[in-house]
Protein backbone atom coordinates (compact mmCIF):
# COMPACT_ATOMS: atom_id res chain seq x y z
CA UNK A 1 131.69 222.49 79.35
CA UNK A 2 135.35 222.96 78.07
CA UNK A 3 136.20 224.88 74.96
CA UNK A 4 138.38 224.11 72.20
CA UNK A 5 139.67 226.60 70.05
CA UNK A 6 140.68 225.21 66.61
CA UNK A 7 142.64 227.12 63.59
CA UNK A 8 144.07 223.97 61.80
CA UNK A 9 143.30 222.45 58.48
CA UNK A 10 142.47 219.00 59.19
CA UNK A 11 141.10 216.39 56.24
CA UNK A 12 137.95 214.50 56.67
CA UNK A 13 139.45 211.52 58.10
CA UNK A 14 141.88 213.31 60.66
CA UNK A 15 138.13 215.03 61.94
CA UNK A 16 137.19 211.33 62.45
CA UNK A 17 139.79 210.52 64.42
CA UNK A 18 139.48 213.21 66.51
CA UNK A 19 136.14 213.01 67.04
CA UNK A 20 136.78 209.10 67.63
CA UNK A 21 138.67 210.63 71.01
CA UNK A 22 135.97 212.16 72.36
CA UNK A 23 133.72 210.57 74.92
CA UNK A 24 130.46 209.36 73.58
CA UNK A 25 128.52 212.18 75.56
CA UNK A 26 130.22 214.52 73.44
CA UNK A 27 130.23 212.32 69.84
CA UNK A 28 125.94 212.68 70.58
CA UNK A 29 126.45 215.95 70.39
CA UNK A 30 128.49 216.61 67.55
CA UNK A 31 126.25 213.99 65.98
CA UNK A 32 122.93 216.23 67.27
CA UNK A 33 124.66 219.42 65.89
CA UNK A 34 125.58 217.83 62.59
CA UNK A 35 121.82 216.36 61.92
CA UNK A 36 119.40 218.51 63.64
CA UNK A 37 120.77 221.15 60.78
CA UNK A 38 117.58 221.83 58.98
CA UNK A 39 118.39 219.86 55.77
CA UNK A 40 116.74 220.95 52.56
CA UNK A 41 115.70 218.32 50.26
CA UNK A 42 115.32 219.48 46.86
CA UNK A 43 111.97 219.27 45.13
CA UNK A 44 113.66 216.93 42.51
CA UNK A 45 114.44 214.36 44.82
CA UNK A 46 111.07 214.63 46.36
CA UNK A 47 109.53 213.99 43.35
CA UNK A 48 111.45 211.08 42.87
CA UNK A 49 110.95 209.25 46.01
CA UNK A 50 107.23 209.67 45.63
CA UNK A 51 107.39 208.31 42.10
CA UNK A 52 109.23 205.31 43.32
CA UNK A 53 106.32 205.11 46.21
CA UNK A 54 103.47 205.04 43.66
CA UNK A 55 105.43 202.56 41.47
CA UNK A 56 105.15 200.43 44.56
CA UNK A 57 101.87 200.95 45.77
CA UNK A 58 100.44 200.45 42.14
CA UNK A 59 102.86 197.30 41.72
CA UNK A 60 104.18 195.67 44.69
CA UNK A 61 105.30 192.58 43.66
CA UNK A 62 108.42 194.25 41.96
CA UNK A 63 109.80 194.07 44.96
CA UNK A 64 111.85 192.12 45.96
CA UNK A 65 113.02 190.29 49.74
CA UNK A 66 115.95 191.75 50.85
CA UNK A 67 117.26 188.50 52.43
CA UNK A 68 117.25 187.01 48.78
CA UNK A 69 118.81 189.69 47.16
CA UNK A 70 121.79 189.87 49.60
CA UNK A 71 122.68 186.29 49.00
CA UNK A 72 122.84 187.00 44.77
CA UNK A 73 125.67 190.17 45.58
């Protein structure tokens, strides 16, 4: 595997492009070493989403059909 030693300041779009150049064996890996992170997900937000869930399940014809929606936007 080849090396690349960096010590530039790049933005978040120059990043993009140069990870745009590599081949997609290596853009899986950046992508695996960007999400396999173990991401925290605060309590708050957990809360939240399981609010919304039992909003649904108590109520689910407050949803609403995705393919209708998209046509009102």
């Amino acid at each position: 595997m080849e090396s690349i030693k960096l010590n530039i300041n790049l933005n978040v779009n120059q990043l993009v492009e140069a990870v745009k150049q590599l081949s997609p064996k290596e853009r899986l890996k950046v992508n695996d070493a960007i999400w396999n992170e173990d991401m925290l997900i605060p309590v708050e937000h957990q809360r939240i989403v399981l609010e919304r869930m039992a909003k649904v399940k108590s109520n689910p014809e407050r949803l609403l059909e995705w393919d209708k929606v998209s046509k009102t936007l």
